[in-house]
Protein backbone atom coordinates (compact mmCIF):
# COMPACT_ATOMS: atom_id res chain seq x y z
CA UNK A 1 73.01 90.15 75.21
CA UNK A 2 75.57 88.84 72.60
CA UNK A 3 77.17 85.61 73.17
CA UNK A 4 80.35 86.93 74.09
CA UNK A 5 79.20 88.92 76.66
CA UNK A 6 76.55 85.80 78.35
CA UNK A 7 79.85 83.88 78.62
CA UNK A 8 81.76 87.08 79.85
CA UNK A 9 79.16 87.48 82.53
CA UNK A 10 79.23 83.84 83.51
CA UNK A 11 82.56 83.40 83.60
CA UNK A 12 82.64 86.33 85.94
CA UNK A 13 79.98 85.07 87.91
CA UNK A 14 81.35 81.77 88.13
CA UNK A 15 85.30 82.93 89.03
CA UNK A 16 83.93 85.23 91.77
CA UNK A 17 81.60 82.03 93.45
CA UNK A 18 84.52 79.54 93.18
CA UNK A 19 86.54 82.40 94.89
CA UNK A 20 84.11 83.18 97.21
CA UNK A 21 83.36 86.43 96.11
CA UNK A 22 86.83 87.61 95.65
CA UNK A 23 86.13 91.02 93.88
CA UNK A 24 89.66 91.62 93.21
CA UNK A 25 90.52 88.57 91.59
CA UNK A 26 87.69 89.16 89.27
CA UNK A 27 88.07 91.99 88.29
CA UNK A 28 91.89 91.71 87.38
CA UNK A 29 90.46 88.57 85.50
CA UNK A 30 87.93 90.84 83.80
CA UNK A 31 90.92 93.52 83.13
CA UNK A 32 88.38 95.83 84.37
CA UNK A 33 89.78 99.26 85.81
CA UNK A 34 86.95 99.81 88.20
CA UNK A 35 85.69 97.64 90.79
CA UNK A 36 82.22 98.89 89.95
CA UNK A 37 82.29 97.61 86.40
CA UNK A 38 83.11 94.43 88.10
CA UNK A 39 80.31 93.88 90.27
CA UNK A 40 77.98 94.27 86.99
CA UNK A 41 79.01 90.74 86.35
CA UNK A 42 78.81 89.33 89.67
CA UNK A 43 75.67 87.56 90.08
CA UNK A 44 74.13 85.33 92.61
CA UNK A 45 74.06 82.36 92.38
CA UNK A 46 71.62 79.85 93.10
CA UNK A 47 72.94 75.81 93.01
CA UNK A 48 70.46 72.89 93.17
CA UNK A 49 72.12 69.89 95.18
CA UNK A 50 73.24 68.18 92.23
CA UNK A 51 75.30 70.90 91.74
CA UNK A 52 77.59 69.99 94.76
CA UNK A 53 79.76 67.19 95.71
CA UNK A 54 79.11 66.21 98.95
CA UNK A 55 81.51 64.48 101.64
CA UNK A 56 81.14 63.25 105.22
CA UNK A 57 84.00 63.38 108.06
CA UNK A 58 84.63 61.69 111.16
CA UNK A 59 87.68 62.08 112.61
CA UNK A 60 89.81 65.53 112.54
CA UNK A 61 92.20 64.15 110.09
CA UNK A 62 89.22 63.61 107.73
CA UNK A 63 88.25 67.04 108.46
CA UNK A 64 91.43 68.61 107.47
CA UNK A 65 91.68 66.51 104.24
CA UNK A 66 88.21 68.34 102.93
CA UNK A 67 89.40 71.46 104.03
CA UNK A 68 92.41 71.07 101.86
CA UNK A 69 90.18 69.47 99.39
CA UNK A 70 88.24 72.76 99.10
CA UNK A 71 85.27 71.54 100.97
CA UNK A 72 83.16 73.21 103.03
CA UNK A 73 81.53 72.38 106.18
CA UNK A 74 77.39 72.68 105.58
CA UNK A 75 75.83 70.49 108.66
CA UNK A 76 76.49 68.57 111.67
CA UNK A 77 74.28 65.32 112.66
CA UNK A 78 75.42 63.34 115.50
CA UNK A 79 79.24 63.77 115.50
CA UNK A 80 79.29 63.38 111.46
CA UNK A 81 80.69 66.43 110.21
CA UNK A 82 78.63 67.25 106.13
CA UNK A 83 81.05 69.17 103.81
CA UNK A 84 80.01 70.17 99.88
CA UNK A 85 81.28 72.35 97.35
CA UNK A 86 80.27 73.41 94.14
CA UNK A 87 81.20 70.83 90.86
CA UNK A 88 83.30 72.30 88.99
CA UNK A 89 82.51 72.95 85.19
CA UNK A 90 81.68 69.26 84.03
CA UNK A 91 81.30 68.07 80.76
């Protein structure tokens, strides 16, 4: 696979995880006229926990702010709500 493409394919990959899988916006990303040309470059992803930030909420207010924030609830332990999402591309 040529270079462009790896990074087409990535890019793709990553847009549609950091959407959660929006097809659509992918594929008008991609400028791709069918949606099954799209899901050629939509791969699975697997992150290690490094690959998150993670966050911890107490109180609903708390839990709204991560929501806004883009985090997303993972676990529960005794009334302390766990919330992670994916880093975004860091240097």
């Amino acid at each position: 696979m040529s270079p462009n493409k790896s990074f087409r394919h990535w890019g793709g990959t990553m847009l549609a995880h950091y959407t959660n899988g929006n097809v659509m916006t992918v594929k008008k990303a991609l400028r791709h006229r069918s949606v099954l040309s799209t899901m050629k470059y939509i791969g699975l992803l697997q992150f290690k926990d490094e690959d998150y930030e993670v966050a911890t909420a107490t109180t609903v207010d708390e839990i709204k702010q991560l929501a806004q924030a883009g985090f997303q609830k993972f676990d529960e332990l005794n009334g302390i709500h766990v919330f992670r999402k994916p880093k975004k591309f860091s240097a």
